[in-house]
Each structure stands twice: as structure tokens, then as C-alpha cells.
Protein backbone atom coordinates (compact mmCIF):
# COMPACT_ATOMS: atom_id res chain seq x y z
CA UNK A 1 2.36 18.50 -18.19
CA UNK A 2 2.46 14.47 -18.56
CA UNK A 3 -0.57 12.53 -17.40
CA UNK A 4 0.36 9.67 -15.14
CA UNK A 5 -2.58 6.63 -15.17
CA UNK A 6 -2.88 5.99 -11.45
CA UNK A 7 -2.71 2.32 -10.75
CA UNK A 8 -2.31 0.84 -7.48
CA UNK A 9 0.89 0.20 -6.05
CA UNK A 10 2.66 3.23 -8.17
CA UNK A 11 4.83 5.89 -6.09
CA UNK A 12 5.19 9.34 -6.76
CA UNK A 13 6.87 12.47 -5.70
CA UNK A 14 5.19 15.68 -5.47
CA UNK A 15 7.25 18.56 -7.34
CA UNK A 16 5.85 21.53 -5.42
CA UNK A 17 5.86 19.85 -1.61
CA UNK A 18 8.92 17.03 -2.54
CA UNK A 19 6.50 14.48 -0.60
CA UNK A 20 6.45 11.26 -1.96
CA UNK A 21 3.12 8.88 -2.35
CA UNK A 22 1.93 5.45 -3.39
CA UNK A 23 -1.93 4.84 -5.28
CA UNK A 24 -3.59 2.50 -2.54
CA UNK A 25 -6.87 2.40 -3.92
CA UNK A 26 -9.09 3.77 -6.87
CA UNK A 27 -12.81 5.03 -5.96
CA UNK A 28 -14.33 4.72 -9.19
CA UNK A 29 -17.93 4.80 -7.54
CA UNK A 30 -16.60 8.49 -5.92
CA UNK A 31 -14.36 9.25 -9.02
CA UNK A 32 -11.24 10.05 -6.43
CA UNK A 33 -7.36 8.35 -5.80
CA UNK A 34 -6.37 7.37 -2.41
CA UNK A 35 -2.76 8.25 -1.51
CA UNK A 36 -0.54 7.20 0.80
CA UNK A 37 2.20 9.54 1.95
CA UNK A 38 5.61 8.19 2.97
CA UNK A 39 4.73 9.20 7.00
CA UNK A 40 1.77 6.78 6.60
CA UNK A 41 -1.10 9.97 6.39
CA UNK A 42 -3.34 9.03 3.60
CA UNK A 43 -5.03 11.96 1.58
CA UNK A 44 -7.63 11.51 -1.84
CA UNK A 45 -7.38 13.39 -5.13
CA UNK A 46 -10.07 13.37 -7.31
CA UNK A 47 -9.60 12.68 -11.21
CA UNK A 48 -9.48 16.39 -12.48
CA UNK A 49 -7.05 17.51 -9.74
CA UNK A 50 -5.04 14.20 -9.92
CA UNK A 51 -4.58 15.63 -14.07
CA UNK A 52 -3.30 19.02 -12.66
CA UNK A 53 -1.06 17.52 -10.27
CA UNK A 54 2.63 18.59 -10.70
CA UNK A 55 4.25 14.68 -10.05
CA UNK A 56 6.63 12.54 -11.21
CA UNK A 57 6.99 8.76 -11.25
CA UNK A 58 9.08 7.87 -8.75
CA UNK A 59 10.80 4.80 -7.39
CA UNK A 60 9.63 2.98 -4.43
CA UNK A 61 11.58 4.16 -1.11
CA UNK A 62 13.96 1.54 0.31
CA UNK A 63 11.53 0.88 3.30
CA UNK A 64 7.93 1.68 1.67
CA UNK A 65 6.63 0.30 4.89
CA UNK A 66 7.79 3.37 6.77
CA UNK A 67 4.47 4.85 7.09
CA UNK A 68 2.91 1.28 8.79
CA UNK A 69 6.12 2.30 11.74
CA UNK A 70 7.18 -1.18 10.96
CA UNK A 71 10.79 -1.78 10.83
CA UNK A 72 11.93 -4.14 8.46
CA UNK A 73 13.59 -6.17 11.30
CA UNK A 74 9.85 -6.69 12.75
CA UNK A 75 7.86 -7.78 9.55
CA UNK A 76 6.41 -11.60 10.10
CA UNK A 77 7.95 -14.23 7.69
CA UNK A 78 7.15 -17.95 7.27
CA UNK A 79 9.41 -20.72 9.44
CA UNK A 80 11.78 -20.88 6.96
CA UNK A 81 12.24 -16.66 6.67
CA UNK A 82 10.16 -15.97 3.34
CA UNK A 83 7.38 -13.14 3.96
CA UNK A 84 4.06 -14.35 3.57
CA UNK A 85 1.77 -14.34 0.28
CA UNK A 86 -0.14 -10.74 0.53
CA UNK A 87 -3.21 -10.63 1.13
CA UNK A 88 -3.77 -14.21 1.60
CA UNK A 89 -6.82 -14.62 3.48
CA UNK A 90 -6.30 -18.67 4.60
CA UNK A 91 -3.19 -16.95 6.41
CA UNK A 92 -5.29 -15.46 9.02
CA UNK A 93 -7.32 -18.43 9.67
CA UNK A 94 -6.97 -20.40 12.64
CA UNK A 95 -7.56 -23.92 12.96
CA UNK A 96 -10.64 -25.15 15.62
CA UNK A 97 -9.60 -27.22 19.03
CA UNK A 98 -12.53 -29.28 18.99
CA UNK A 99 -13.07 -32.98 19.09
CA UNK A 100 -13.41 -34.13 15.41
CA UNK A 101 -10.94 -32.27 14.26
CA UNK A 102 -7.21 -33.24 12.77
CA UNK A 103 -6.29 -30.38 15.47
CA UNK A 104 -7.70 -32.00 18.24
């Protein structure tokens, strides 16, 4: 059986249930995987299981956002349509109303 190095952002299909996943984190402090089925449950496999699992790499789905039930149709984008820098945390700021202020 090939070992597959988990890493974040990786999809792959179970060969037993046919279910496919994505890595969305790495516990190192636990020693598990968290795992992201395509229906958007998330489960956790710790390192000795993850070894034994029967898996293959697989290619992400043509909507990986299935599992957040948000259609691609509904996703936010910028003014002039491009999606917005992940995880960008100045994205979620909002600017203050109060005198002083360029806002103002």
C-alpha cells in the first residue's frame, strides 16, 4: 500500500466507501488529520490509521465548495468579478464612521 503525505488542500477518494476528501488541517499537537468530505461532514484520522487507509490521490471535484452549500453562482467576487485573496484578513475589516476619519 502507497503512503500519501497529507498536506493541506490535497483530495482523496476512499477505495472501500468511494467518498472523496480534502486535508483541512494537520493536529500535530493531537497527532490526527482533519478531513473534509465532499457533503461538507468533517471527520479526523490519526497518523497510524491515516498509513492504513486504502486512498488514492484524487483530483479536486469541479465544485469543491459543495460541502460549504455554496453554489458557484453565489460566491462573493471583487467589483470587477475576481474572487477575493483567501484568507485575507484586511478583507473583513470595516472602515470607522467617525469624525477624524478619511470615512467620515
Amino acid at each position: 500500500m502507497r503512503f500519501f503525505r497529507p498536506e493541506i488542500g490535497n483530495w482523496f477518494q476512499d477505495k472501500e466507501t468511494g467518498d472523496y476528501f480534502e486535508i483541512v488541517a494537520l493536529d500535530e499537537l493531537n497527532n490526527t488529520i482533519e478531513i473534509q468530505f465532499l457533503d461538507g461532514s468533517l471527520g479526523e484520522v490519526d497518523w497510524e490509521a491515516w498509513r492504513h487507509m486504502p486512498m488514492e490521490e484524487a483530483a479536486p471535484p469541479e465544485d469543491a465548495n459543495a460541502g460549504y452549500e455554496v453554489a458557484s453562482e453565489e460566491r462573493i467576487t471583487d467589483s470587477d468579478g475576481a474572487a477575493p485573496a483567501p484568507h485575507n484578513p484586511l478583507s473583513l475589516i470595516e472602515g470607522e464612521n467617525f469624525q477624524g476619519t478619511d470615512e467620515y
